[in-house]
N, C-alpha and C. Protein backbone atom coordinates (compact mmCIF):
# COMPACT_ATOMS: atom_id res chain seq x y z
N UNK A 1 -33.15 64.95 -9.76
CA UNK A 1 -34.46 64.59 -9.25
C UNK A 1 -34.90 63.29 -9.89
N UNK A 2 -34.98 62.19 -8.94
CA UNK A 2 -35.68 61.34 -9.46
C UNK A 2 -37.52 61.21 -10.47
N UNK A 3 -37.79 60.57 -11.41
CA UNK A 3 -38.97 60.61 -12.08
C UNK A 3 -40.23 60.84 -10.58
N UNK A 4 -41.03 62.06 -11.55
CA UNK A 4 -42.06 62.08 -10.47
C UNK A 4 -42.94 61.93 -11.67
N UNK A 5 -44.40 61.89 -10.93
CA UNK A 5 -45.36 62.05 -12.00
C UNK A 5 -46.87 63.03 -11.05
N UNK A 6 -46.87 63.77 -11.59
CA UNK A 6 -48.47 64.45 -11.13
C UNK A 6 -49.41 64.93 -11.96
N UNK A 7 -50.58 64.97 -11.20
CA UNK A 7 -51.59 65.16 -11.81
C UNK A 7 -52.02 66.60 -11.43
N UNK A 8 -51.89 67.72 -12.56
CA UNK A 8 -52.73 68.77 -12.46
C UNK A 8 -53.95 68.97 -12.20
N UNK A 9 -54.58 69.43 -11.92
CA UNK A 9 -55.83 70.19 -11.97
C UNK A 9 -56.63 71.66 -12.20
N UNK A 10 -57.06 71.84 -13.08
CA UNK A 10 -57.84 73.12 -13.10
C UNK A 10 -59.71 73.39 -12.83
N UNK A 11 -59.74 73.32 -11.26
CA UNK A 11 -61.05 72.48 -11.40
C UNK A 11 -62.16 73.58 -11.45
N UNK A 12 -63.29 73.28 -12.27
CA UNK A 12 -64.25 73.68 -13.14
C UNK A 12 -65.98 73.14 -12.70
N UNK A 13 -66.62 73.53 -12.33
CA UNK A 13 -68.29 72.84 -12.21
C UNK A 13 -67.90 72.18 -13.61
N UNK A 14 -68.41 72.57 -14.53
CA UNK A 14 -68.68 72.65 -15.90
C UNK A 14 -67.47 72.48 -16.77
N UNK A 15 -66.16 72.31 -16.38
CA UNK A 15 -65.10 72.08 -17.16
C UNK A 15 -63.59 72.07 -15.77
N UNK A 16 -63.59 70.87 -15.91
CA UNK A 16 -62.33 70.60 -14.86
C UNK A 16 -61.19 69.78 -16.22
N UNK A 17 -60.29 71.35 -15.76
CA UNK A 17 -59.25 70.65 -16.90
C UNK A 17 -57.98 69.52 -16.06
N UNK A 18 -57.40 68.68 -16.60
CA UNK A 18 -56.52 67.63 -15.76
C UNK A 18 -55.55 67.05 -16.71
N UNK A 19 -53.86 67.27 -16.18
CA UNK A 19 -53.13 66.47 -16.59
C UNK A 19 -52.37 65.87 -15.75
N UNK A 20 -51.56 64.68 -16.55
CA UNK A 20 -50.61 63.74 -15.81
C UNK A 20 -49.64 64.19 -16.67
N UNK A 21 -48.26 64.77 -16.18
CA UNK A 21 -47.37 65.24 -16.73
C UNK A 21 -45.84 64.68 -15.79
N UNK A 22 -45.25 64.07 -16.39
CA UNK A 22 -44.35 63.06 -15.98
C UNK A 22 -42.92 63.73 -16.11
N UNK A 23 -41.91 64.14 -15.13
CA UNK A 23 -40.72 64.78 -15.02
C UNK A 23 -39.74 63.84 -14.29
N UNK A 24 -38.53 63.59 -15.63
CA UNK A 24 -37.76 62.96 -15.75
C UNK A 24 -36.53 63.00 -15.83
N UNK A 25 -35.72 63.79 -14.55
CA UNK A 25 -34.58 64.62 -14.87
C UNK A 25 -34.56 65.96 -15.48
N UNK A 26 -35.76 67.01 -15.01
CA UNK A 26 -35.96 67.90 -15.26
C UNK A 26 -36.60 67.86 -17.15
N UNK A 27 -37.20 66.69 -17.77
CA UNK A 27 -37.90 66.39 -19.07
C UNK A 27 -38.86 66.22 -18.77
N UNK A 28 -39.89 66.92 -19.14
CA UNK A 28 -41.14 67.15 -18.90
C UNK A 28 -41.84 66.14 -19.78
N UNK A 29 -42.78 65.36 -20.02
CA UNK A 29 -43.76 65.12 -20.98
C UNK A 29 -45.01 64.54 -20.33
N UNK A 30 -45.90 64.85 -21.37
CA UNK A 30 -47.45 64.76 -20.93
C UNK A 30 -47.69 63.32 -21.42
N UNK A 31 -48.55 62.61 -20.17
CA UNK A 31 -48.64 61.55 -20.60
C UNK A 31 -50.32 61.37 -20.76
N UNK A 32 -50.85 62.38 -20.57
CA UNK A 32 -52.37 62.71 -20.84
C UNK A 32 -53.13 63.99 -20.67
N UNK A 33 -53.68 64.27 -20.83
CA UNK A 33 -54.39 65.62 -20.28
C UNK A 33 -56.23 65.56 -21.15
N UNK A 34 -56.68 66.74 -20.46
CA UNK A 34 -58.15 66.59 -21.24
C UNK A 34 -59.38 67.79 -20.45
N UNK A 35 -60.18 67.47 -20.69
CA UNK A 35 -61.07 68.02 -19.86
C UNK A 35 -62.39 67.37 -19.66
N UNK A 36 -63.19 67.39 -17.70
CA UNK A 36 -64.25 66.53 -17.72
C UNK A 36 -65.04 66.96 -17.30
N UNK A 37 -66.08 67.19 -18.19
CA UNK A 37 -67.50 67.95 -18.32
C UNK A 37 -68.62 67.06 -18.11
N UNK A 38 -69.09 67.24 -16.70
CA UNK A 38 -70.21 66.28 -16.63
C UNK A 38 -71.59 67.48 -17.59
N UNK A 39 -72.30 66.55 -17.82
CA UNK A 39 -73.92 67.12 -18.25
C UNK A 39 -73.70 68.01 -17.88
N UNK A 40 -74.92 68.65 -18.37
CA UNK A 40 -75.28 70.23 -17.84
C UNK A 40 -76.36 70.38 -16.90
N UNK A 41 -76.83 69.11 -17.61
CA UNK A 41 -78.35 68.99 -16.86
C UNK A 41 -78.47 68.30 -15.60
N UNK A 42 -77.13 67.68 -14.91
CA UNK A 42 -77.13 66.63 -13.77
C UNK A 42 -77.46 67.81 -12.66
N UNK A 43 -77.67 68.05 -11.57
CA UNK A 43 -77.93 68.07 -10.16
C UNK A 43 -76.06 68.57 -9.53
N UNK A 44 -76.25 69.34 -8.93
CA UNK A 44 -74.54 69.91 -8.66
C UNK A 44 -74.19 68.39 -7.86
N UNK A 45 -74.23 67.48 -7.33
CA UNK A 45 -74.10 66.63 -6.25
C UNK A 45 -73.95 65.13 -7.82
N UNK A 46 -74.23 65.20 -8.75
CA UNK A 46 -74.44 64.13 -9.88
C UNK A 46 -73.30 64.79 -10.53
N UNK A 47 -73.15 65.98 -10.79
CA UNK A 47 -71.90 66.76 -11.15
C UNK A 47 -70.25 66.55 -10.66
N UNK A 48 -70.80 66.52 -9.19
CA UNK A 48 -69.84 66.54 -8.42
C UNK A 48 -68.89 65.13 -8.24
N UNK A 49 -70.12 64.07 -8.52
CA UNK A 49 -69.84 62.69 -8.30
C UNK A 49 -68.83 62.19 -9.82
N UNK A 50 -69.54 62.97 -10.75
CA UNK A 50 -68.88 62.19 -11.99
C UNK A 50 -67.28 62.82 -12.15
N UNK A 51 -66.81 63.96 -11.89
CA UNK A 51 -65.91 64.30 -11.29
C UNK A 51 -64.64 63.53 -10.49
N UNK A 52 -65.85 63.11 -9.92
CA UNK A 52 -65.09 62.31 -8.29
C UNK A 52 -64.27 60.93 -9.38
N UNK A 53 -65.48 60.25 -10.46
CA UNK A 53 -65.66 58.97 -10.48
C UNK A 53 -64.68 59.18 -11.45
N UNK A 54 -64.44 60.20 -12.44
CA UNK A 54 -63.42 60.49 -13.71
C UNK A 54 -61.92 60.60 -13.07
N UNK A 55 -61.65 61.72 -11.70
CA UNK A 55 -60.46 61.52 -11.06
C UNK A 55 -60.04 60.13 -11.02
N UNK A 56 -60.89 59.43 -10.18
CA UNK A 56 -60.38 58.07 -9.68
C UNK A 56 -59.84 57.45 -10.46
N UNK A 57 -60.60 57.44 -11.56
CA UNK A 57 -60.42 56.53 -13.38
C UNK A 57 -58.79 57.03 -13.45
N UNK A 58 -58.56 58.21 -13.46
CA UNK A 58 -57.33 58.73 -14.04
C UNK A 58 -55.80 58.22 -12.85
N UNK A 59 -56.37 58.46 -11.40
CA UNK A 59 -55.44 58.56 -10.63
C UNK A 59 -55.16 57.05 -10.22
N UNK A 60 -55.87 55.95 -10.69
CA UNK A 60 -55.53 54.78 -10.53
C UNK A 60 -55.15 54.15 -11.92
N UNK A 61 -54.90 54.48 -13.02
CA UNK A 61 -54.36 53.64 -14.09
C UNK A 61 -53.28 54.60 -14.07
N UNK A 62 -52.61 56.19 -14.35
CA UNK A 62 -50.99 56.58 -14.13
C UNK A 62 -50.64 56.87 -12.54
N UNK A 63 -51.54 56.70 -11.86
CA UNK A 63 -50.49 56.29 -10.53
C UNK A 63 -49.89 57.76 -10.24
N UNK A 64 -50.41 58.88 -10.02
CA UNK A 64 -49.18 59.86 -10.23
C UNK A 64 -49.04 59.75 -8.23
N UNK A 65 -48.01 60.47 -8.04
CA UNK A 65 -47.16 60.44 -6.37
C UNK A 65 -47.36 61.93 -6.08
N UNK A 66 -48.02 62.55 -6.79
CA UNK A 66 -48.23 64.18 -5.70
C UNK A 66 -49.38 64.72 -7.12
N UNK A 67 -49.88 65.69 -5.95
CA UNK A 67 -51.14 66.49 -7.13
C UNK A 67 -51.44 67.87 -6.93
N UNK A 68 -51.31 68.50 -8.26
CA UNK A 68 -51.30 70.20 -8.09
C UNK A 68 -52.24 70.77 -8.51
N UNK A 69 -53.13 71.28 -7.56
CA UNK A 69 -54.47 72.18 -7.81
C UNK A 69 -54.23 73.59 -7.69
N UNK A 70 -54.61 74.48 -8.77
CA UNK A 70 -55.09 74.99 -8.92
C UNK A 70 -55.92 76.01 -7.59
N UNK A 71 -55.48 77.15 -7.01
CA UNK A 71 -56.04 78.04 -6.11
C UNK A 71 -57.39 78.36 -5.96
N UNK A 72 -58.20 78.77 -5.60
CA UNK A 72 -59.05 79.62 -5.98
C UNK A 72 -59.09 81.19 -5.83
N UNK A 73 -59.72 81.87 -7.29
CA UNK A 73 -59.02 83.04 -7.26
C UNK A 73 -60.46 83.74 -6.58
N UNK A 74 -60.17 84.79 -6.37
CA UNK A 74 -61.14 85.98 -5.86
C UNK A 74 -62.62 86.28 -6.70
N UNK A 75 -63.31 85.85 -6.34
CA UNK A 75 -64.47 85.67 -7.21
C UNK A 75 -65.59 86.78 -7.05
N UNK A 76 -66.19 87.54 -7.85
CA UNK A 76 -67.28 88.36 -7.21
C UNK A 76 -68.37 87.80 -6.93
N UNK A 77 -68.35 86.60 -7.43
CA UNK A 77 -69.77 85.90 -7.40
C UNK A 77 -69.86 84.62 -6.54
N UNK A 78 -70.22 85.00 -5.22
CA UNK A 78 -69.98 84.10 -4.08
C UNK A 78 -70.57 82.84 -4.44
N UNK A 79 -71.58 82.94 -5.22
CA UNK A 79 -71.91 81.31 -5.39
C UNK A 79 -71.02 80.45 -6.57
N UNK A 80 -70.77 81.12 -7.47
CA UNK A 80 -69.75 80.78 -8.35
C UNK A 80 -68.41 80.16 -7.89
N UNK A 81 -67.94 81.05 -7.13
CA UNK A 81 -67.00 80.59 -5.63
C UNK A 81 -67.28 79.40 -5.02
N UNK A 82 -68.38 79.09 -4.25
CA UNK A 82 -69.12 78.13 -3.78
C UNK A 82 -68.79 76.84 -4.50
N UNK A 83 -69.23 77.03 -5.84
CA UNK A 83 -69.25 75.86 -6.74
C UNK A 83 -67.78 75.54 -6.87
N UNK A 84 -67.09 76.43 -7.19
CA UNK A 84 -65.51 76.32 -6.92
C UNK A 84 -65.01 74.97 -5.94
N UNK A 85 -65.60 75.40 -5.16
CA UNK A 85 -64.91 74.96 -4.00
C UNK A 85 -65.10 73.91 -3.52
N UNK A 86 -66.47 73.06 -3.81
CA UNK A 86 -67.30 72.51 -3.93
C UNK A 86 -66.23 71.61 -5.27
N UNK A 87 -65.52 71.67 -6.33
CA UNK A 87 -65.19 70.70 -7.19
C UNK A 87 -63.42 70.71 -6.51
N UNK A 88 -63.14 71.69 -6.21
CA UNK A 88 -61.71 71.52 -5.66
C UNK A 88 -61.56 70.50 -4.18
N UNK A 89 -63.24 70.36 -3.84
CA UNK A 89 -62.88 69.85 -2.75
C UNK A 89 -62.82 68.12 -2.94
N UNK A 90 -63.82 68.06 -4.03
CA UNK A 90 -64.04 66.84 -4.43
C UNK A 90 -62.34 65.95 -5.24
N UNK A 91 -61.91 66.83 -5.49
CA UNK A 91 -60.82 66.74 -6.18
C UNK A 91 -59.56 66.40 -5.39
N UNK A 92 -59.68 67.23 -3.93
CA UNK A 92 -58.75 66.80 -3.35
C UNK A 92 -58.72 65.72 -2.59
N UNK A 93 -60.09 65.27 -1.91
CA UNK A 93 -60.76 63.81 -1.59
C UNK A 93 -60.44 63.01 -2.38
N UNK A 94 -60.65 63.13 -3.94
CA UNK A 94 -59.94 62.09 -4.54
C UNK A 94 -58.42 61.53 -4.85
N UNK A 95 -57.46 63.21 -4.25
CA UNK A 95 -56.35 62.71 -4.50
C UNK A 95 -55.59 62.49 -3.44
N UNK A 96 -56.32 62.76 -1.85
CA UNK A 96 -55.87 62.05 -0.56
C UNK A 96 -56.44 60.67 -0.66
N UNK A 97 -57.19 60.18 -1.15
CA UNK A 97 -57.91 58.85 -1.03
C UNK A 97 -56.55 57.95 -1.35
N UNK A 98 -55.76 58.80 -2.67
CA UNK A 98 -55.09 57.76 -3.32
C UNK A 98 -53.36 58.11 -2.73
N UNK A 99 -53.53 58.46 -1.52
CA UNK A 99 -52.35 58.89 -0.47
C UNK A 99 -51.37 59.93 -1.64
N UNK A 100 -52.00 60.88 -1.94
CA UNK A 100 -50.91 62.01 -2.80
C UNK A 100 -50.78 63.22 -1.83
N UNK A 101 -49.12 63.60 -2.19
CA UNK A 101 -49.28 65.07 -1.27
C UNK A 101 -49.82 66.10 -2.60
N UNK A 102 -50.70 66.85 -1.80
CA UNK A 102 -51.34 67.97 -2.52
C UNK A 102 -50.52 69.31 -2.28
N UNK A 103 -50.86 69.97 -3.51
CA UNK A 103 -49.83 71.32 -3.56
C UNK A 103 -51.37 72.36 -3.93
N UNK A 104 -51.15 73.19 -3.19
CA UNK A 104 -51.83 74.58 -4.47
C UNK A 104 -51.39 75.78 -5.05
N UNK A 105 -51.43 76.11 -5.93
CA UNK A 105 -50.71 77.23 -6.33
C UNK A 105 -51.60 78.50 -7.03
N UNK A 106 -51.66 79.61 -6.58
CA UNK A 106 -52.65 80.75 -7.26
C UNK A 106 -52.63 81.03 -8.93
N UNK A 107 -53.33 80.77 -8.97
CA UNK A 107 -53.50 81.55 -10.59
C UNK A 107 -52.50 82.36 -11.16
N UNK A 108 -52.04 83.38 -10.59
CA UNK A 108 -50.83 84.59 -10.96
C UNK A 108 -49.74 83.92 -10.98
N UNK A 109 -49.50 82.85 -9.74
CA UNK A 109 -48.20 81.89 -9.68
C UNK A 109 -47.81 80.92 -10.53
N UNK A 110 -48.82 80.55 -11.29
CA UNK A 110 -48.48 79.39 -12.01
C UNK A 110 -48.27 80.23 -13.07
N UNK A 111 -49.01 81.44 -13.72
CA UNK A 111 -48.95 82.10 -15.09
C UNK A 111 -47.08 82.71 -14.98
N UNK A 112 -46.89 83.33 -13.96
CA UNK A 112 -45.85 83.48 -13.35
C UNK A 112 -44.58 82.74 -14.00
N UNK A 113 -44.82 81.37 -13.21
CA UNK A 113 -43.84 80.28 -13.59
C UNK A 113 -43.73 80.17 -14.92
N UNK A 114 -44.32 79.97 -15.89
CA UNK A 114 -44.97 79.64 -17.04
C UNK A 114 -44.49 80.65 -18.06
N UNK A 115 -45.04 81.97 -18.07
CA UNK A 115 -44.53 83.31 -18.90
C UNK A 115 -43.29 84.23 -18.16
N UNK A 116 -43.43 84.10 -17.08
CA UNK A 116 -42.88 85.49 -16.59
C UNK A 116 -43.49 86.40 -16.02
N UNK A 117 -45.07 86.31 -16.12
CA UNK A 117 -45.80 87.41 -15.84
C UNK A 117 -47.57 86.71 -15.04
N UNK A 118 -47.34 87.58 -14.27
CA UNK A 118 -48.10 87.14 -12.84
C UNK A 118 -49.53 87.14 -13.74
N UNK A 119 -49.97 88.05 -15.25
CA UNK A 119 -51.29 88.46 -15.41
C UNK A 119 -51.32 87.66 -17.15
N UNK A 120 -50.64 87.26 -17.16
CA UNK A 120 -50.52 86.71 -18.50
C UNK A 120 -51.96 86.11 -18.92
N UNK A 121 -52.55 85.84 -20.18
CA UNK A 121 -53.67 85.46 -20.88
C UNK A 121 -54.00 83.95 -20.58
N UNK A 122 -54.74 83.42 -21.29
CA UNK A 122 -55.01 82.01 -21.10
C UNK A 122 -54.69 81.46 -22.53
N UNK A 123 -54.56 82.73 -23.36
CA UNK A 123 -54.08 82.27 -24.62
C UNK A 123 -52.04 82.29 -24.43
N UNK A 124 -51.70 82.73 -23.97
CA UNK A 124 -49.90 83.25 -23.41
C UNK A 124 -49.78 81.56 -22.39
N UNK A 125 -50.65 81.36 -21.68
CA UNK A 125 -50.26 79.87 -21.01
C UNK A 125 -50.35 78.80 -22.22
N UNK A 126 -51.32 78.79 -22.73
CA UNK A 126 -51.67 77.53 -23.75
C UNK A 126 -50.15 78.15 -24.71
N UNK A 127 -49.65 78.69 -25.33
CA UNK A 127 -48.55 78.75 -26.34
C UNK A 127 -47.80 78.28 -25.30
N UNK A 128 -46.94 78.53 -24.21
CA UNK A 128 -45.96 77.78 -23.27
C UNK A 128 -45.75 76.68 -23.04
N UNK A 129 -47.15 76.09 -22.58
CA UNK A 129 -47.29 74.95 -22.25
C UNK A 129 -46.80 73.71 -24.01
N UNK A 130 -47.36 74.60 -24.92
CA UNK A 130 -47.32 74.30 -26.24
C UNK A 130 -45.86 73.96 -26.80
N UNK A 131 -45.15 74.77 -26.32
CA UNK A 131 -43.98 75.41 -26.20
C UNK A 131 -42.69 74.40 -25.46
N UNK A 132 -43.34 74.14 -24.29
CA UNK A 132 -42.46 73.51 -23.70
C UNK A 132 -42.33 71.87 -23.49
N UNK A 133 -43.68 71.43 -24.32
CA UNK A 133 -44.02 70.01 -24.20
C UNK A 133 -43.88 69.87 -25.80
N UNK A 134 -43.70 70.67 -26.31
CA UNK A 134 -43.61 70.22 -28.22
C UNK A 134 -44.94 69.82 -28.37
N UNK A 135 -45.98 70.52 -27.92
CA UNK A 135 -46.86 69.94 -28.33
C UNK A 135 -47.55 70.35 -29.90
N UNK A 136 -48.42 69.87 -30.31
CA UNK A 136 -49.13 70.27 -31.52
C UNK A 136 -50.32 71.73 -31.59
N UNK A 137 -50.60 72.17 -30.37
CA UNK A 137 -51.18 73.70 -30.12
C UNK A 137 -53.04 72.74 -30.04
N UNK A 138 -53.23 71.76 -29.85
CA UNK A 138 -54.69 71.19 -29.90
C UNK A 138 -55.09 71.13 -28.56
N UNK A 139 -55.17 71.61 -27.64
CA UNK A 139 -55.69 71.55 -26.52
C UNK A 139 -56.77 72.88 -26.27
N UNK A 140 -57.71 72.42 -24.95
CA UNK A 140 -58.49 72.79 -24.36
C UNK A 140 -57.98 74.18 -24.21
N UNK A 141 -58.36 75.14 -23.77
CA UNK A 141 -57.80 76.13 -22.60
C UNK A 141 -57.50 75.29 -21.32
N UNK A 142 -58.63 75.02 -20.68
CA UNK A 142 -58.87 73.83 -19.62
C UNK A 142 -57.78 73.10 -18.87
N UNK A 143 -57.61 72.01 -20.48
CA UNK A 143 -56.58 71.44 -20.26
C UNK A 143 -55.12 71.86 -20.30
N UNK A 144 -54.87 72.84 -21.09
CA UNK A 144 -53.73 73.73 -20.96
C UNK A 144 -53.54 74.22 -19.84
N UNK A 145 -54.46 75.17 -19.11
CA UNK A 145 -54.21 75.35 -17.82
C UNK A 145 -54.22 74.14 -16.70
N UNK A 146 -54.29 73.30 -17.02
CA UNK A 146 -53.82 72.05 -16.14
C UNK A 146 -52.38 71.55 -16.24
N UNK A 147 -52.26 71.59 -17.26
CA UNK A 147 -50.86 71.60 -17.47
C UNK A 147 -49.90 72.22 -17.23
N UNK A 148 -50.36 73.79 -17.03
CA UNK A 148 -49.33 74.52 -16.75
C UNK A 148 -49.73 74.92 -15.32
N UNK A 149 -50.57 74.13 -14.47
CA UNK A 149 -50.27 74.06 -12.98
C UNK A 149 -49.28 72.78 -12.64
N UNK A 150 -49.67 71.96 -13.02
CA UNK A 150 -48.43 70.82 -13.48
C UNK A 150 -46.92 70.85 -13.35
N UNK A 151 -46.83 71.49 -14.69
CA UNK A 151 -45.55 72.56 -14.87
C UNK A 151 -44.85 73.29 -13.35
N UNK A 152 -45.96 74.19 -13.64
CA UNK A 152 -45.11 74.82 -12.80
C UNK A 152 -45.10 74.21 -10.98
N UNK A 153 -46.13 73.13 -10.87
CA UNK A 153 -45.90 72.66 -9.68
C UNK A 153 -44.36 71.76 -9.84
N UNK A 154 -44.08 71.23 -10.93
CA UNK A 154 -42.17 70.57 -10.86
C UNK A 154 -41.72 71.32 -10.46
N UNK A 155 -41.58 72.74 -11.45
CA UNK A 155 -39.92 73.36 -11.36
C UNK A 155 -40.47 73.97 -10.06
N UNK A 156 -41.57 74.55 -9.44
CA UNK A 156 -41.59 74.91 -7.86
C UNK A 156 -40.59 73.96 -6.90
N UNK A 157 -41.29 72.45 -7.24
CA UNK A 157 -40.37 71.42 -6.63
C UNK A 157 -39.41 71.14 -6.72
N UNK A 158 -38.54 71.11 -7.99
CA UNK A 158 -37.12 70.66 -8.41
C UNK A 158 -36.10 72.53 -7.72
N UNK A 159 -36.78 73.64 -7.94
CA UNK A 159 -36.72 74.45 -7.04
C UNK A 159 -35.58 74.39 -5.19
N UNK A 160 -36.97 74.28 -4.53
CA UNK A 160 -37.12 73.38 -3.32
C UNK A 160 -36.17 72.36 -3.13
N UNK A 161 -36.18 71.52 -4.34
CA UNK A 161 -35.37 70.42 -3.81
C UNK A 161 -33.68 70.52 -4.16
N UNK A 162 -33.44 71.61 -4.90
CA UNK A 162 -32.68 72.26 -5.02
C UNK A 162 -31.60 73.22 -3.95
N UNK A 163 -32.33 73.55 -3.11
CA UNK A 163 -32.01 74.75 -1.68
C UNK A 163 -31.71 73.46 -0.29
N UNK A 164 -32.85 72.66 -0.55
CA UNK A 164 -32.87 71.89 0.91
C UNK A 164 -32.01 70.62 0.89
């Protein structure tokens, strides 16, 4: 497989975690990750925008060529949901703007890829991800789970590109 590069997403009102994780002959490494928390106090639509304006920042200085969001899972709280959907959407506007093919993958699927196990913790993703990038164990949850939609959006692909 030739070098790809994408940008995760774990998107959040209040905490949208995001990495650029760069695969290089099946060598993974992170070439950023983080998490972007607008105010608390902005207006969901001032929320939504700084979001928009932080993607852009990211998806035009590493350039990534495809982008993996994050599902939305089953929520009891329809407005909570709402808001969901509402930052995933903003998210994906920003990463068709910048002509990327978008992937999504469910929550269980990526933990899946990642541990082995469809129900695994958020503490069991962050050691993996930890794990498999050598990293130093200093990350977000957030951003960990961005990463390991990331993750597991390659080997889905190298997968795929594997069969076809």
């Amino acid at each position: 497989m030739a070098e790809t590069v994408v940008i995760g997403l774990d998107p959040g009102l209040t905490a949208t975690g995001f990495a650029i994780v760069k695969n290089n002959n099946n060598e993974f490494s992170l070439l950023k990750s983080g998490t972007l928390r607008p105010k608390r106090d902005l207006k969901l639509w001032d929320k939504l925008f700084y979001i928009y304006n932080e993607l852009t920042t990211l998806l035009r200085e590493f350039s990534p060529t495809e982008a993996a969001i994050e599902d939305v899972f089953v929520s009891k709280n329809a407005k909570s949901a709402l808001k969901l959907g509402h930052v995933r959407g903003v998210a994906m506007l920003a990463c068709n703007l910048f002509n990327l093919k978008i992937f999504q993958y469910e929550p269980s699927v990526i933990k899946k890829s990642l541990t082995g196990k469809g129900t695994a913790t958020k503490k069991q993703v962050k050691y993996m991800v930890n794990k498999l990038l050598k990293l130093d164990g200093n990350l977000s949850f957030d951003a960990s789970d961005a990463i390991a939609v990331a993750i597991c959006h390659l080997t889905q692909r190298a997968f795929y590109d594997r069969i076809s």
